[in-house]
Structure formats: structure tokens, C-alpha cells
Protein backbone atom coordinates (compact mmCIF):
# COMPACT_ATOMS: atom_id res chain seq x y z
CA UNK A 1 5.79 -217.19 14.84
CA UNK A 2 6.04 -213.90 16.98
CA UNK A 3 4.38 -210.98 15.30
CA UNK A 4 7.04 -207.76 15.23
CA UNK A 5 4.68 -205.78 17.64
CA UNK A 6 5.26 -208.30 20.19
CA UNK A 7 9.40 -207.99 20.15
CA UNK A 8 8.26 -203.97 19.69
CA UNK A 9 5.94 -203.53 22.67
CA UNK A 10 8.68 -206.38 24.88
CA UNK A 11 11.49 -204.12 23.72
CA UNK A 12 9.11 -200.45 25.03
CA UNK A 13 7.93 -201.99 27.98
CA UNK A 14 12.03 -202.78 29.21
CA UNK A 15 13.08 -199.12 28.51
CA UNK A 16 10.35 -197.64 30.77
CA UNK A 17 11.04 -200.00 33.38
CA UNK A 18 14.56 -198.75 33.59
CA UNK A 19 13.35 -195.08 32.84
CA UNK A 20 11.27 -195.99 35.86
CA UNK A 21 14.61 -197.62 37.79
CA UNK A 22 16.75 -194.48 36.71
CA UNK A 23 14.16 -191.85 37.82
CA UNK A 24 13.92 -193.78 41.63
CA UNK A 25 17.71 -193.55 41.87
CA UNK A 26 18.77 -189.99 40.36
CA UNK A 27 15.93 -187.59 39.98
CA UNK A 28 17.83 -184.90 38.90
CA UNK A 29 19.15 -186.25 36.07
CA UNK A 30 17.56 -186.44 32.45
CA UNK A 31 19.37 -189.73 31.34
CA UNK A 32 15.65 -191.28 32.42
CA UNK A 33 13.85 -189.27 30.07
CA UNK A 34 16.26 -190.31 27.32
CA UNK A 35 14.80 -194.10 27.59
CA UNK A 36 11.40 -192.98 28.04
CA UNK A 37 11.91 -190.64 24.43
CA UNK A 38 13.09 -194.09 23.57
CA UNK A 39 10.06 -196.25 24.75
CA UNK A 40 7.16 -193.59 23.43
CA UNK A 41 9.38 -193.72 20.26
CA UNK A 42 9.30 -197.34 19.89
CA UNK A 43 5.49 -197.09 20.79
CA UNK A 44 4.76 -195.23 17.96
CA UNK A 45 6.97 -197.33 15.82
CA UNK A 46 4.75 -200.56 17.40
CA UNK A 47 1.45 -198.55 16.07
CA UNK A 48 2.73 -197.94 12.75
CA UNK A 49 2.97 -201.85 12.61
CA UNK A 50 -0.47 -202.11 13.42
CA UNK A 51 -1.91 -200.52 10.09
CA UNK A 52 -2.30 -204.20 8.02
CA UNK A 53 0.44 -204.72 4.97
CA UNK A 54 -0.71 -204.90 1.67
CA UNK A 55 0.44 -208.24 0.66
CA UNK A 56 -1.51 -211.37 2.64
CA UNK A 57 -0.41 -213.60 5.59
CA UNK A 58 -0.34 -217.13 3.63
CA UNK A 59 2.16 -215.09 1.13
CA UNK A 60 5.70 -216.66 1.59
CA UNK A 61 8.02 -214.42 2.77
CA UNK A 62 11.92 -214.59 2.20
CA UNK A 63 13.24 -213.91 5.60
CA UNK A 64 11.98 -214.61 9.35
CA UNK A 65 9.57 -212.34 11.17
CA UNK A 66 12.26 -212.88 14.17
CA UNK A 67 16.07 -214.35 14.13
CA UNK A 68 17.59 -215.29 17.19
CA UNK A 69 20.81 -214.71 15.60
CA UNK A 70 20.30 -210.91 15.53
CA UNK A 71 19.67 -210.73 18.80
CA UNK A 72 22.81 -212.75 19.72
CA UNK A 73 24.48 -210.58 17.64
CA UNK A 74 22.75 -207.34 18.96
CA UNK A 75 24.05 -208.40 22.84
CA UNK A 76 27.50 -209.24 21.80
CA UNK A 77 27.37 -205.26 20.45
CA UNK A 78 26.16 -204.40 23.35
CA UNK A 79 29.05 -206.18 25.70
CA UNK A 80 31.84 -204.81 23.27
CA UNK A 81 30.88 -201.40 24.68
CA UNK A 82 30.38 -201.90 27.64
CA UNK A 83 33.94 -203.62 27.51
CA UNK A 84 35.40 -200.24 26.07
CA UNK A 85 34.41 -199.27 30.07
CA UNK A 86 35.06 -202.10 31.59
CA UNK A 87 38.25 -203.93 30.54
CA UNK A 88 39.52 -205.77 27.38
CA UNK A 89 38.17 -209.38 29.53
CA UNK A 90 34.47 -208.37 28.75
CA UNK A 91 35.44 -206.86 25.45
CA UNK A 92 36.93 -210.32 24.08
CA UNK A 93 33.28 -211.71 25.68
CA UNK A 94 31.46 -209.51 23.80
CA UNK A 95 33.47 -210.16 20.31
CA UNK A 96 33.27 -213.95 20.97
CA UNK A 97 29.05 -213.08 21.91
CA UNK A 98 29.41 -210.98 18.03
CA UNK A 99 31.16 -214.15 16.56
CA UNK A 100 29.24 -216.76 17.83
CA UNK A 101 26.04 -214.30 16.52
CA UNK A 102 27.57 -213.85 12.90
CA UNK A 103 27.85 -218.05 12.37
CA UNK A 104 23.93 -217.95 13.13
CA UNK A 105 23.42 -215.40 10.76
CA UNK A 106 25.48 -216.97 7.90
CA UNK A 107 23.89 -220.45 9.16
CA UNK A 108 20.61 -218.85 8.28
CA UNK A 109 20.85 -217.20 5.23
CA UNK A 110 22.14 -220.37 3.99
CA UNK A 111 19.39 -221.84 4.88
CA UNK A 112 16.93 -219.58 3.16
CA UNK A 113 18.88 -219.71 0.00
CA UNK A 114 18.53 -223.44 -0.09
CA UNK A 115 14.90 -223.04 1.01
CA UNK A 116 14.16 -220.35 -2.09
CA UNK A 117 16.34 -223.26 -4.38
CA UNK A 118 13.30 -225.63 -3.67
């Protein structure tokens, strides 16, 4: 099971590489320091999760820590606007990504409800 400081400090760790990436090709610009605001935000976010919850580990808990799902679903967002840019090709792409992401999510809750049933 991944911990949610893990996908946190993955998810930081991208946005200053391309903060990094940005800076190298267009120093004059401030869109770099937008994803570095966005990677020191999501570090404080990440130590926030540190402080320990109240309720303990071997507690059940009703939903996943992590959903692959979500992230399909988060991409296929993602490729809908960049399609807006790019043509209405990628834009279908992206809302079959969103589609394809939305059966996984209903797939899942499904699941759980059965799971809770038991």
C-alpha cells in the first residue's frame, strides 16, 4: 500500500524538475516559478501528512490510500486540454482516456460497497 506522502513528494519532485527544465530554456520568464510555488506548496502539503492521524493503522478504512482510476482519470483531464490547443484528434483521446478512467472508478466503488456488505 503506498503511503499519500509518497504520491505527494513523487508528484513535488516532477514539478521542480520541470521548474528546473523551464528555467534552462526561458529565464526570463516566471511560468518556472509558478511550478516551483507549486512544488514548495505540495511540500508543505506532504509535511502536514506527516503529523500521525488520530485513528490507528489496523483500523479499516472505506476507501483506498491510492486508486489508479483517479489517476487515469486525472490524465485523460489533462489531454482534453491540451486537445482544446491541439486539435479535436487528441481531444476525443483525452475523453476516451476520461471514459475509460470513470468505468474504473464506478468498477471500484462497486467494489467497496460489496466489500462494506460483508
Amino acid at each position: 500500500m503506498i503511503r499519500p506522502i509518497v504520491v505527494l513528494a513523487g508528484w513535488g519532485a516532477m514539478l521542480t524538475v520541470l521548474a528546473l527544465v523551464l528555467l534552462l530554456f526561458s529565464p526570463p520568464q516566471y511560468e518556472w516559478a509558478l511550478l516551483a510555488g507549486a512544488a514548495l506548496g505540495l511540500a508543505a502539503f506532504g509535511v502536514l501528512l506527516l503529523v500521525p492521524a488520530s485513528r490507528p493503522d489496523d483500523a479499516p478504512r472505506p476507501m483506498p490510500e491510492t486508486s489508479l482510476p483517479t489517476v487515469i482519470v486525472a490524465w485523460g483531464l489533462a489531454i482534453v486540454v491540451l486537445g482544446i490547443a491541439a486539435g479535436p484528434w487528441l481531444l476525443a483521446l483525452g475523453a476516451e482516456v476520461v471514459a475509460l478512467g470513470l468505468f474504473g472508478l464506478i468498477r471500484e466503488v462497486r467494489a467497496q460497497r460489496k466489500e462494506r456488505q460483508r
